[in-house]
Protein backbone atom coordinates (compact mmCIF):
# COMPACT_ATOMS: atom_id res chain seq x y z
CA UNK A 1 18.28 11.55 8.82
CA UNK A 2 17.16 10.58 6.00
CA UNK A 3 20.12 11.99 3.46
CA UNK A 4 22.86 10.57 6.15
CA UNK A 5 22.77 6.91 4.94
CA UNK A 6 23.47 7.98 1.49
CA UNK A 7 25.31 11.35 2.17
CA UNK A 8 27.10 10.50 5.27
CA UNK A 9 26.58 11.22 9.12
CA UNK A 10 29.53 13.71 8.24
CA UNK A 11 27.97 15.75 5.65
CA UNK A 12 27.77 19.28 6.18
CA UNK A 13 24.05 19.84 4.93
CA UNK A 14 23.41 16.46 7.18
CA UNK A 15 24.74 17.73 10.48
CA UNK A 16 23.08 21.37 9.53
CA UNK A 17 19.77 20.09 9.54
CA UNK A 18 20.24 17.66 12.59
CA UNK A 19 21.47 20.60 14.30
CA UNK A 20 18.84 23.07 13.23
CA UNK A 21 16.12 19.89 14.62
CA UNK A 22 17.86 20.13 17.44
CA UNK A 23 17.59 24.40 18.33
CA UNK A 24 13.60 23.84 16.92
CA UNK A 25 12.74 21.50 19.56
CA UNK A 26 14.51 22.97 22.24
CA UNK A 27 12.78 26.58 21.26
CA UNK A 28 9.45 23.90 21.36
CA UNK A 29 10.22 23.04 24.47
CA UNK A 30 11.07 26.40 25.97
CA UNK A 31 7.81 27.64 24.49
CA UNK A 32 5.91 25.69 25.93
CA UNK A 33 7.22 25.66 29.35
CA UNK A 34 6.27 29.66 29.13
CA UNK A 35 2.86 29.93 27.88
CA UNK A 36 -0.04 29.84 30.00
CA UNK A 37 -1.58 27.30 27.42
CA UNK A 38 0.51 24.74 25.33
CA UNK A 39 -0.10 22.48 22.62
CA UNK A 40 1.63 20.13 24.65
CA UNK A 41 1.84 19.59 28.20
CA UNK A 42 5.33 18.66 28.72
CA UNK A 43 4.80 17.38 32.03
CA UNK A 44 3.00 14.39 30.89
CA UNK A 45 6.28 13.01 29.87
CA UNK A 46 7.04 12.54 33.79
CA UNK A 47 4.81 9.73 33.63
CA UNK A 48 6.29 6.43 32.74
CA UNK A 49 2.69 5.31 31.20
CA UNK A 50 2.36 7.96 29.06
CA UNK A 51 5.70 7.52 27.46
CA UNK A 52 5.17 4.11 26.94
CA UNK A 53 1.85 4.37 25.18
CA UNK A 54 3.06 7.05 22.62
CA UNK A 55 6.29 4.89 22.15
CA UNK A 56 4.01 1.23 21.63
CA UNK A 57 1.96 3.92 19.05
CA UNK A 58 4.96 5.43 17.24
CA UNK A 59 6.60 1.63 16.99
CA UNK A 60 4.14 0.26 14.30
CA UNK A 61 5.03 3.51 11.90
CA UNK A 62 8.56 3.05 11.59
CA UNK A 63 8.33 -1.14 11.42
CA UNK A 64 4.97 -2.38 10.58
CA UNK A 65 3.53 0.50 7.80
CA UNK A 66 7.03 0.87 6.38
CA UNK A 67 7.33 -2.55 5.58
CA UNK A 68 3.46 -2.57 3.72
CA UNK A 69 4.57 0.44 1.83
CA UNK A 70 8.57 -0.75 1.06
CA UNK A 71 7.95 -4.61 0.73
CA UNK A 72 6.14 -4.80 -2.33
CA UNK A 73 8.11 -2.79 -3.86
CA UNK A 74 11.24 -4.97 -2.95
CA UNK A 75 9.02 -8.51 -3.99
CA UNK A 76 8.03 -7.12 -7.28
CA UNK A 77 10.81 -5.08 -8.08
CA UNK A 78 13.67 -6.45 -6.93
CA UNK A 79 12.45 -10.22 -6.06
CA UNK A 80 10.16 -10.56 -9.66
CA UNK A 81 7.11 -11.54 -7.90
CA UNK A 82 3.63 -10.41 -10.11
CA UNK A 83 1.53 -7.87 -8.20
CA UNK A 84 -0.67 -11.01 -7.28
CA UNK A 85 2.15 -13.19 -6.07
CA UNK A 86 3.30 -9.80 -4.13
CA UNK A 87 -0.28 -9.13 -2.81
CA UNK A 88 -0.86 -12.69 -1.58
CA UNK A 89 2.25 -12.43 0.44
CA UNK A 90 1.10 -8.90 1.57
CA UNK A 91 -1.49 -10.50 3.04
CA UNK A 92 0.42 -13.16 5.19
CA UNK A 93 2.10 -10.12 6.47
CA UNK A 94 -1.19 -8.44 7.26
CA UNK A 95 -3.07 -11.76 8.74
CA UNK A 96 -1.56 -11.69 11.95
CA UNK A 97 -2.63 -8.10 12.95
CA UNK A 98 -6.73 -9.39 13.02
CA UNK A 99 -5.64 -11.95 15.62
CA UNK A 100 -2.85 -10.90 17.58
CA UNK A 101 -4.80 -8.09 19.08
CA UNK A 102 -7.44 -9.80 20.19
CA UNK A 103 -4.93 -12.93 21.55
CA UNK A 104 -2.98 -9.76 23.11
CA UNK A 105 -6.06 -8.59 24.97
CA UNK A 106 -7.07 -11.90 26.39
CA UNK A 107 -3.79 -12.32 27.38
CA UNK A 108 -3.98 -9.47 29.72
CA UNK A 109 -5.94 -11.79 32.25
CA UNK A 110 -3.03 -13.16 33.24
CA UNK A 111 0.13 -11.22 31.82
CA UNK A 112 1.00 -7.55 32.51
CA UNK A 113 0.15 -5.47 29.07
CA UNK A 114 3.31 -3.83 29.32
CA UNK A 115 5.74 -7.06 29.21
CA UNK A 116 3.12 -8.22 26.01
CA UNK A 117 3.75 -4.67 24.58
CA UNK A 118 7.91 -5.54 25.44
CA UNK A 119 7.67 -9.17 23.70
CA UNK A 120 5.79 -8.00 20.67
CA UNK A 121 8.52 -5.13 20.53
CA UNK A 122 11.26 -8.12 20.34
CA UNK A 123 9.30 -9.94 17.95
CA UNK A 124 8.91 -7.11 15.59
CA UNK A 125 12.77 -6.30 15.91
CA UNK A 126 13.54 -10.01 15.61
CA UNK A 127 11.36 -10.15 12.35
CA UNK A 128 13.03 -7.06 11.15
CA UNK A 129 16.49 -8.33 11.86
CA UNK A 130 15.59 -11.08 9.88
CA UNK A 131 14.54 -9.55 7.04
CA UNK A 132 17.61 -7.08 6.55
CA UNK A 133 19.62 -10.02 6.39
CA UNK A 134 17.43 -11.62 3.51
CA UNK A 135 19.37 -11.60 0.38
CA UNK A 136 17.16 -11.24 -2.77
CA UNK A 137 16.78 -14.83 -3.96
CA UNK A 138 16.47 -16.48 -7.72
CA UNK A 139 13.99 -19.22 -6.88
CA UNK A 140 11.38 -17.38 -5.13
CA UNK A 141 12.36 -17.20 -1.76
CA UNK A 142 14.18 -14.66 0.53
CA UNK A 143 17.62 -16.00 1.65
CA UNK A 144 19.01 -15.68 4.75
CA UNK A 145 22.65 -14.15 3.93
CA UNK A 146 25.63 -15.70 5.58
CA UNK A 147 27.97 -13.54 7.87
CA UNK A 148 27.59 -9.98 8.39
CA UNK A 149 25.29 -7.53 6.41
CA UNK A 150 27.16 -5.77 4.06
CA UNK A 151 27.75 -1.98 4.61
CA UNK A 152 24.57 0.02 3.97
CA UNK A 153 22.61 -3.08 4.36
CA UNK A 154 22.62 -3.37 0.88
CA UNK A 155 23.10 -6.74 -1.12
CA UNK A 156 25.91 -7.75 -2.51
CA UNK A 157 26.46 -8.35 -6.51
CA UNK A 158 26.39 -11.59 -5.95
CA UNK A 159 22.97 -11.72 -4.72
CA UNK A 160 20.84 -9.06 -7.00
CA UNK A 161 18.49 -10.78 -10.14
């Protein structure tokens, strides 16, 4: 998946190693249907819960650590921030998660966990939506691009330092 953006979806190495993915898990999942003992028990995944939890857990490592590992790298590469400036916005980023935990758990009093585990999901897309639009900037700021993202979601000429 991770060649496809750059090599194309259809790329013969590309669909060769989607494909072989695909025959590993299914032999995974045959496996483990047979043995008397498996790493995994597959029938957990019947339960709506359980899917939901590993989903809410897998979330943060494709949105939230990407960004703290890609997003300096963008602000001081790419945007000219120092490593101070960078880190000082690093933190902004990182504020929020010592607070919206615990404002998450009292909420549960009164709201359902899993529709505050749905609205942070929209948040975190909307935020991420957002910031694939954001054009690196001259003046210190990221700038919302006008009309649609250009292909690749990379920025246009126009709009690199």
């Amino acid at each position: 998946m991770l060649r496809a953006p750059d090599s194309g979806w259809g790329n013969l190495p590309v669909i060769l190693l989607l494909a072989s993915a695909a025959v590993l898990m299914l032999a995974f999942v045959m496996i483990e249907q047979r043995v008397r003992t498996p790493m995994l028990d597959l029938s957990l995944f019947r339960y709506p819960r359980f899917v939901g939890v590993h989903f809410q857990a897998a979330v943060p490592a494709y949105s939230y650590v990407v960004l703290q590992v890609l997003l300096p790298v963008r602000l001081i590469g790419i945007e000219g921030y120092s490593a101070i400036e960078a880190g000082r916005m690093m933190i902004a980023l990182s504020a929020p998660m010592l607070v919206v935990p615990l404002l998450a758990g009292h909420l549960t009093r009164w709201i359902s966990a899993g529709l505050i585990c749905g609205l942070g999901l929209l948040v975190c897309a909307g935020g991420l939506l957002w910031l694939a639009r954001c054009a690196p900037a001259r003046h210190g700021r990221l700038a919302p691009r006008h009309g649609p993202a250009p292909a690749g979601g990379r920025a246009s000429a126009g709009a690199r330092l």
